[in-house]
C-alpha atoms as a PDB file:
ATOM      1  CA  UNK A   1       8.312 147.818  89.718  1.00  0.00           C
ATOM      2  CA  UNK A   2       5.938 150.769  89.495  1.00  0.00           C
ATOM      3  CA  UNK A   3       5.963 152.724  86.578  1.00  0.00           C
ATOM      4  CA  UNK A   4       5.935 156.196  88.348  1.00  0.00           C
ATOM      5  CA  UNK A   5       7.948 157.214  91.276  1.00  0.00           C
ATOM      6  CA  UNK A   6       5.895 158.959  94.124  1.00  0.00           C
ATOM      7  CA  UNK A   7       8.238 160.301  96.820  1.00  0.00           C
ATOM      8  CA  UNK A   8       7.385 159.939 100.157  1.00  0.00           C
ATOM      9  CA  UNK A   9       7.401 163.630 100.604  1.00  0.00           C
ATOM     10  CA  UNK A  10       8.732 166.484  98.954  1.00  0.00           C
ATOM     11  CA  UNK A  11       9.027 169.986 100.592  1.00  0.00           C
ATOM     12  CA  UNK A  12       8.782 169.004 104.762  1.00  0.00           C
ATOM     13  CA  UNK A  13      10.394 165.232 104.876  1.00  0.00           C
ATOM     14  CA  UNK A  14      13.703 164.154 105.828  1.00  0.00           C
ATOM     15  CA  UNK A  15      15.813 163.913 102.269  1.00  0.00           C
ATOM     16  CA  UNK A  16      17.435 160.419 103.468  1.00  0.00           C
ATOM     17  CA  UNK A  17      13.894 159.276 103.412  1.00  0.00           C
ATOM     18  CA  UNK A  18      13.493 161.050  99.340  1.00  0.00           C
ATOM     19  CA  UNK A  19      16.818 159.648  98.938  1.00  0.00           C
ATOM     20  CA  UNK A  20      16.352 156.364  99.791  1.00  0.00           C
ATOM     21  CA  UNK A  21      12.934 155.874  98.272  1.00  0.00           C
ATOM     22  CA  UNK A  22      14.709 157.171  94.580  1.00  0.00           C
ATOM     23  CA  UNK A  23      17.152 154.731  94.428  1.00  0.00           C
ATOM     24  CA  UNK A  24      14.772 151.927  95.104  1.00  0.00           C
ATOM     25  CA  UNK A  25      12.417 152.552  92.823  1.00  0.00           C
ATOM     26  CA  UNK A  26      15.071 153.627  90.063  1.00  0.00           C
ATOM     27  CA  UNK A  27      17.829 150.644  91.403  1.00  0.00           C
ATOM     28  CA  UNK A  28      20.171 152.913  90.947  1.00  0.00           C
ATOM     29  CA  UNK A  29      22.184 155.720  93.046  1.00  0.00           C
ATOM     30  CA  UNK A  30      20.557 158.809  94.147  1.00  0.00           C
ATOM     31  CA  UNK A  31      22.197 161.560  96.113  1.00  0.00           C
ATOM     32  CA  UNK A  32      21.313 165.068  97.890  1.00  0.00           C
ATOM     33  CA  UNK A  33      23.385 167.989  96.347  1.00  0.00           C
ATOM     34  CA  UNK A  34      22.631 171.638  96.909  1.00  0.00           C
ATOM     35  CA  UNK A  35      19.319 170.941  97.925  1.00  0.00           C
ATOM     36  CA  UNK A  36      18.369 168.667  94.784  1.00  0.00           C
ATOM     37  CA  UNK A  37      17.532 165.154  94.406  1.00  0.00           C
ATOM     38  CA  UNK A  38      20.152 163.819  92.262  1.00  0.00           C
ATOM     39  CA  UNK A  39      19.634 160.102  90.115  1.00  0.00           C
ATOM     40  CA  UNK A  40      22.423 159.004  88.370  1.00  0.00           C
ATOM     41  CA  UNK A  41      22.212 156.230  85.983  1.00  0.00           C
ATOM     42  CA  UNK A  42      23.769 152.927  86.119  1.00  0.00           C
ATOM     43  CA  UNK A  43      27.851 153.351  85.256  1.00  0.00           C
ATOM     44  CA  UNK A  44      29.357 152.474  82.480  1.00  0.00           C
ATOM     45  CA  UNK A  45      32.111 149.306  82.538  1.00  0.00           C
ATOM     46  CA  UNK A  46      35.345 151.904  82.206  1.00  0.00           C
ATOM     47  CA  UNK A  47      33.866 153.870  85.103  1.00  0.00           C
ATOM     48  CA  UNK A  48      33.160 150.781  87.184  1.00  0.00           C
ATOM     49  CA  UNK A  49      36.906 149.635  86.275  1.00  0.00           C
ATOM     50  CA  UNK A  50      38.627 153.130  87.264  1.00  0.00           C
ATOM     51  CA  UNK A  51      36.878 152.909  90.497  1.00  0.00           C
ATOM     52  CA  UNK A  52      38.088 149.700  91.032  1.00  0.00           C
ATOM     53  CA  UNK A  53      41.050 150.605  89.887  1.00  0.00           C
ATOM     54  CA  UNK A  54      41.913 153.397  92.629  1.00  0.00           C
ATOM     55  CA  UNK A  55      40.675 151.812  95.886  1.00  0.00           C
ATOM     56  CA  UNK A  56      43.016 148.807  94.735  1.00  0.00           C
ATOM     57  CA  UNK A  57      46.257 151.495  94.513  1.00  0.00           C
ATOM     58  CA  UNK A  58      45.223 152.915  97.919  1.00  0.00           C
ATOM     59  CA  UNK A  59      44.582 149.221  99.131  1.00  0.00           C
ATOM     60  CA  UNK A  60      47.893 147.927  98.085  1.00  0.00           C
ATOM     61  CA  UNK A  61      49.677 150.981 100.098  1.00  0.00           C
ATOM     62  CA  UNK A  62      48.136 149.662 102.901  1.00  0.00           C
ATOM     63  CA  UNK A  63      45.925 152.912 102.966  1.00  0.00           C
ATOM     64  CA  UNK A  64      43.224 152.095 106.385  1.00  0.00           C
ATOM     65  CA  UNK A  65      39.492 152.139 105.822  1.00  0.00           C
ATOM     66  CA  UNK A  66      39.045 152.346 101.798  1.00  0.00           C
ATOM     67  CA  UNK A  67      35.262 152.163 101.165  1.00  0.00           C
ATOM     68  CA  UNK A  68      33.026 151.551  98.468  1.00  0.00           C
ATOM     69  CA  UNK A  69      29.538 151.952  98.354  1.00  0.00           C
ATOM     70  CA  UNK A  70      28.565 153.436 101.716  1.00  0.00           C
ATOM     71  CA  UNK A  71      26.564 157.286 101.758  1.00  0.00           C
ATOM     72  CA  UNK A  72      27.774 160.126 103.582  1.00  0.00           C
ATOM     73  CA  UNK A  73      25.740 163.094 105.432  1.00  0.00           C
ATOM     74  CA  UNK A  74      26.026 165.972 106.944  1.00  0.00           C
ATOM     75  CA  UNK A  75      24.295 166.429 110.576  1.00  0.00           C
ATOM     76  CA  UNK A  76      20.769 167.879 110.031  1.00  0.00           C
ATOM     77  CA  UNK A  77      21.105 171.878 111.391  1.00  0.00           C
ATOM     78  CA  UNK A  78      24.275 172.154 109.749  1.00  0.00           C
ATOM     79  CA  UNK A  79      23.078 173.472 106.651  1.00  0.00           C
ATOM     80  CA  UNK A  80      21.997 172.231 103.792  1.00  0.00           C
ATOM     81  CA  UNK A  81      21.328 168.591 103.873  1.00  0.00           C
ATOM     82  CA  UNK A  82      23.622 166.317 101.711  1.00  0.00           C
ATOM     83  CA  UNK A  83      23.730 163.126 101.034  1.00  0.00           C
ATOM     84  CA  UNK A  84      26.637 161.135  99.067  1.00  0.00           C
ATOM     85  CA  UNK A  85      27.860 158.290  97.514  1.00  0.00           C
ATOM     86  CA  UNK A  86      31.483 158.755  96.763  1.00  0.00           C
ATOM     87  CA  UNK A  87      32.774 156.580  93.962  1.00  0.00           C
ATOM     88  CA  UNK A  88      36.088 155.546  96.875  1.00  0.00           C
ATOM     89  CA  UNK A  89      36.325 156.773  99.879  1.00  0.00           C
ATOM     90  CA  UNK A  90      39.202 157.000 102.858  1.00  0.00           C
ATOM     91  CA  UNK A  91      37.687 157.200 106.342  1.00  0.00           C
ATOM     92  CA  UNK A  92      39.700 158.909 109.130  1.00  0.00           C
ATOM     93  CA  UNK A  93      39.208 155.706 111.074  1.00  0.00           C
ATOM     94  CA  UNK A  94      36.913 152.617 111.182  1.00  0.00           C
ATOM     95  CA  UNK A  95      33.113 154.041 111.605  1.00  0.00           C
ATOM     96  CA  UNK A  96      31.270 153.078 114.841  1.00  0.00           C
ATOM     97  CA  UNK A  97      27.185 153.560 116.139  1.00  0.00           C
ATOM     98  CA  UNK A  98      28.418 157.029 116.637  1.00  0.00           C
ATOM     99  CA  UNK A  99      29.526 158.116 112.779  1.00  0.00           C
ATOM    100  CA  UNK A 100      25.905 157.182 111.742  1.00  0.00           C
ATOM    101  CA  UNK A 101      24.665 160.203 110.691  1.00  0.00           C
ATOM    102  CA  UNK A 102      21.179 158.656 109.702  1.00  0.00           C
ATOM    103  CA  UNK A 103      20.001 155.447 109.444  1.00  0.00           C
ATOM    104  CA  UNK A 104      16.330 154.120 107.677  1.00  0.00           C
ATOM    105  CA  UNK A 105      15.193 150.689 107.893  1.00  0.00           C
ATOM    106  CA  UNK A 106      17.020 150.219 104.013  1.00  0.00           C
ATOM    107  CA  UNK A 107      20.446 152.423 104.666  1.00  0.00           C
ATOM    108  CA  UNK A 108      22.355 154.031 106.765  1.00  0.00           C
ATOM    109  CA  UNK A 109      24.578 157.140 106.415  1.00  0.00           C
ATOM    110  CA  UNK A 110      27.528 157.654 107.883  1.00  0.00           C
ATOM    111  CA  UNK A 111      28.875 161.494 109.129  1.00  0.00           C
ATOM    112  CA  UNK A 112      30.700 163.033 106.130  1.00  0.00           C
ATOM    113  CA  UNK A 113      32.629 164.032 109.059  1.00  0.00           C
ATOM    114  CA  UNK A 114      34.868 161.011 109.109  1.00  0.00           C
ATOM    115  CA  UNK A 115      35.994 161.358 105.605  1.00  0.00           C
ATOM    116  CA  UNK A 116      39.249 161.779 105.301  1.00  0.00           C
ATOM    117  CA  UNK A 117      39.329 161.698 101.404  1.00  0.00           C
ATOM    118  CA  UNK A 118      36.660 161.249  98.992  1.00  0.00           C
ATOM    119  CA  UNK A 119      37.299 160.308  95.287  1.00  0.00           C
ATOM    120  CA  UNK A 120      34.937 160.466  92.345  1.00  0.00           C
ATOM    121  CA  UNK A 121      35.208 158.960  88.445  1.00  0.00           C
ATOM    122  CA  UNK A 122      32.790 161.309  86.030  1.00  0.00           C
ATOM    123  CA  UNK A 123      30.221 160.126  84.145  1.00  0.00           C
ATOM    124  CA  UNK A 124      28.496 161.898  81.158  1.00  0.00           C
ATOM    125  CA  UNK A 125      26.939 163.990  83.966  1.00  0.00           C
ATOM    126  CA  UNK A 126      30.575 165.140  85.033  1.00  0.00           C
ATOM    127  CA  UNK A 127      28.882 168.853  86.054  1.00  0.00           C
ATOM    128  CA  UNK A 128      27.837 166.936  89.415  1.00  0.00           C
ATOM    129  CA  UNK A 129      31.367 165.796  90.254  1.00  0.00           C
ATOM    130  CA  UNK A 130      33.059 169.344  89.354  1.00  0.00           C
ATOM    131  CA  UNK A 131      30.427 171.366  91.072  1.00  0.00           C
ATOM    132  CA  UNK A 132      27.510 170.639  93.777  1.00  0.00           C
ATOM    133  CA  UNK A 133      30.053 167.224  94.751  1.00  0.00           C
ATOM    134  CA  UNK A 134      33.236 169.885  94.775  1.00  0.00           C
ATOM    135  CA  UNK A 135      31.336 171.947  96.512  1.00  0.00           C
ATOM    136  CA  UNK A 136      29.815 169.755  99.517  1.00  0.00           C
ATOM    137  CA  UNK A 137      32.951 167.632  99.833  1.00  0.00           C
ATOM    138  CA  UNK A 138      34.870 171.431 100.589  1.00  0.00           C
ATOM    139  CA  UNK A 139      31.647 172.054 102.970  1.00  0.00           C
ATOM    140  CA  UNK A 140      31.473 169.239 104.329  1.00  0.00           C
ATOM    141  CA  UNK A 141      35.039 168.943 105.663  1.00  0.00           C
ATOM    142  CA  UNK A 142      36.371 166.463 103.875  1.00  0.00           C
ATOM    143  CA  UNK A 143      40.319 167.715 103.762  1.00  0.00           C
ATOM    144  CA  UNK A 144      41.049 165.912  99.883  1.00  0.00           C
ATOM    145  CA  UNK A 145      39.217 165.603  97.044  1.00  0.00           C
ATOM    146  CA  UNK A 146      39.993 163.203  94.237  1.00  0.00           C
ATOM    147  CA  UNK A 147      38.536 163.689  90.759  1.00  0.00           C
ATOM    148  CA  UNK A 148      38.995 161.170  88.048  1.00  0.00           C
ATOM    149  CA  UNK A 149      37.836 163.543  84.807  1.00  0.00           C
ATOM    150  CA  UNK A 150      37.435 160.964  81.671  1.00  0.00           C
ATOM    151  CA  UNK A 151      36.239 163.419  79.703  1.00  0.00           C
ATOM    152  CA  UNK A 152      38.910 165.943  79.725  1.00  0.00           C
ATOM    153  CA  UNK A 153      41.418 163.845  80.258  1.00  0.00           C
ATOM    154  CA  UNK A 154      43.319 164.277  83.824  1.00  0.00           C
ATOM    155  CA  UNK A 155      42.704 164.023  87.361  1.00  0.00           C
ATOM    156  CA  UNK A 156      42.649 166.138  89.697  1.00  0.00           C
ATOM    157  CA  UNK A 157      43.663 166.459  93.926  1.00  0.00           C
ATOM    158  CA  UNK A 158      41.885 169.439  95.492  1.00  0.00           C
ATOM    159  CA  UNK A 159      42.480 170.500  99.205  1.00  0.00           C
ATOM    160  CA  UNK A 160      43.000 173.120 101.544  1.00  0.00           C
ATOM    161  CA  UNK A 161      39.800 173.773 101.765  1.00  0.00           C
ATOM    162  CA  UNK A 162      37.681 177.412 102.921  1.00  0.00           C
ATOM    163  CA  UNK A 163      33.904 177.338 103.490  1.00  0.00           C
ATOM    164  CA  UNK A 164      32.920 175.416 100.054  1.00  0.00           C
ATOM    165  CA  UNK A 165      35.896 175.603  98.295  1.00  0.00           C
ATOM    166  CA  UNK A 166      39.189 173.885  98.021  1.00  0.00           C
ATOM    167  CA  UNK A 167      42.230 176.706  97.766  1.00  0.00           C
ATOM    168  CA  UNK A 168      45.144 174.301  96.113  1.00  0.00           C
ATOM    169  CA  UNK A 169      44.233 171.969  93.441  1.00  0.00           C
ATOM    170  CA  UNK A 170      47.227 169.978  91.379  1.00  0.00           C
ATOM    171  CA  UNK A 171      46.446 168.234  88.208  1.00  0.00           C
ATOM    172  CA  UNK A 172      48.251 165.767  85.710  1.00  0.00           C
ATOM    173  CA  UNK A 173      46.510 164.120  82.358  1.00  0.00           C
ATOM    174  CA  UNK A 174      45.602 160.437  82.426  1.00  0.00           C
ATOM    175  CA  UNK A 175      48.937 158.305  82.465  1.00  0.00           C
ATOM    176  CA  UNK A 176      50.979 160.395  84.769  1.00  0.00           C
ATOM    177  CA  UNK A 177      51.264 160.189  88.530  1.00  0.00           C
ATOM    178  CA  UNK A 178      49.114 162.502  90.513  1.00  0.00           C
ATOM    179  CA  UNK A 179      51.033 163.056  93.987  1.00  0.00           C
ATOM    180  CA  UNK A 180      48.055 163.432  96.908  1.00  0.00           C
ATOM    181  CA  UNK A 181      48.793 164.716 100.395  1.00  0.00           C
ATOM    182  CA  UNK A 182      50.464 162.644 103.029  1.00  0.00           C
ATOM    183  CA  UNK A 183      49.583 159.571 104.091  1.00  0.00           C
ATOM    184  CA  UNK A 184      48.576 158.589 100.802  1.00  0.00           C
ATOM    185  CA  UNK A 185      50.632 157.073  97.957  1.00  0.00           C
ATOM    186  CA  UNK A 186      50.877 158.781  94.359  1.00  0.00           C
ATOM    187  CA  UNK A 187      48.327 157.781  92.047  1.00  0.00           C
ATOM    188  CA  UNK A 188      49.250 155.851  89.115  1.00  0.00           C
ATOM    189  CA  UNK A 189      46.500 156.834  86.571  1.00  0.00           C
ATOM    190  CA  UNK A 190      48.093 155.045  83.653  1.00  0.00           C
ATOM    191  CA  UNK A 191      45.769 152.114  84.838  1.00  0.00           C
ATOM    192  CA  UNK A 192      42.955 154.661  84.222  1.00  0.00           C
ATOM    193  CA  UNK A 193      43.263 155.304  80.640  1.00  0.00           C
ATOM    194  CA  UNK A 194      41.124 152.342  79.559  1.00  0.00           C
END
């Protein structure tokens, strides 16, 4: 591996492209948020197991197209660019040629715009998750927003969302039940305490 990272472009390329070429070069996950390359570092084993943790609950309700590990965009000339990586995510329905928002040679992004929920774990950089993520989920479209917050200890269901905001959010501490919106079952976060 090279021991300096030289984007393909900065200022006039297309951000999948800046995107992409980050997380090769740091094998890691790198996301567009407000207009800033974002490179998070490898997660930690409680993270990876609270991920895992909620797609299996939505799985075992029989919840339709739970994802992990595929990016999201926006359509370019709908603002500013973004470019995600929820940590689970519900699409409204299974993705076809059409949902492909962008695609390079090494990924391919699908349209935020078939998210139907989006749920993220935090990290030490939690700020990402409870801003610029908040913020470009609401954007976006994406009608729930799920966020798992280790460090204060509860989760969180946002929705009803105006612009770049959500207007409702409910909240319960790690080891209650967190009701979300229909379809979707209550989730049990006692399995997320570890």
């Amino acid at each position: 591996m090279p021991d300096q990272f030289t984007a393909p472009c900065w200022a006039d390329c297309d951000s999948a492209e800046l995107v992409n070429a980050a997380a090769r070069f740091f094998s890691t996950r790198a996301e567009m948020l407000d207009g800033h390359l974002i490179v998070s570092p490898p997660q930690d084993f409680a993270h990876s197991t609270a991920v895992l943790e909620v797609a299996f609950q939505l799985k075992a309700a029989a919840v339709p197209h739970v994802d992990l590990g595929s990016g999201y965009a926006t359509t370019p000339g709908t603002g500013p660019r973004t470019l995600v990586l929820p940590d689970v995510a519900v699409m409204s329905r299974k993705p076809t040629a059409s949902d492909i928002a962008h695609r390079t040679p090494d990924a391919v992004w699908y349209s935020t715009g078939i998210l139907a929920m989006a749920v993220e774990v935090t990290s030490d950089n939690h700020e990402i998750d409870t801003g610029p993520k908040h913020r470009a989920y609401a954007a976006a479209g994406v009608p729930v927003y799920v966020i798992v917050h280790r460090q204060r200890g509860r989760v969180f269901v946002h929705t009803d969302r105006a612009g770049s905001r959500y207007l409702t959010t409910a909240s319960r501490k790690l080891g209650d039940k967190l009701p979300l919106p229909a379809p979707y079952p209550p989730l049990d976060t006692s399995a997320l305490l570890g």
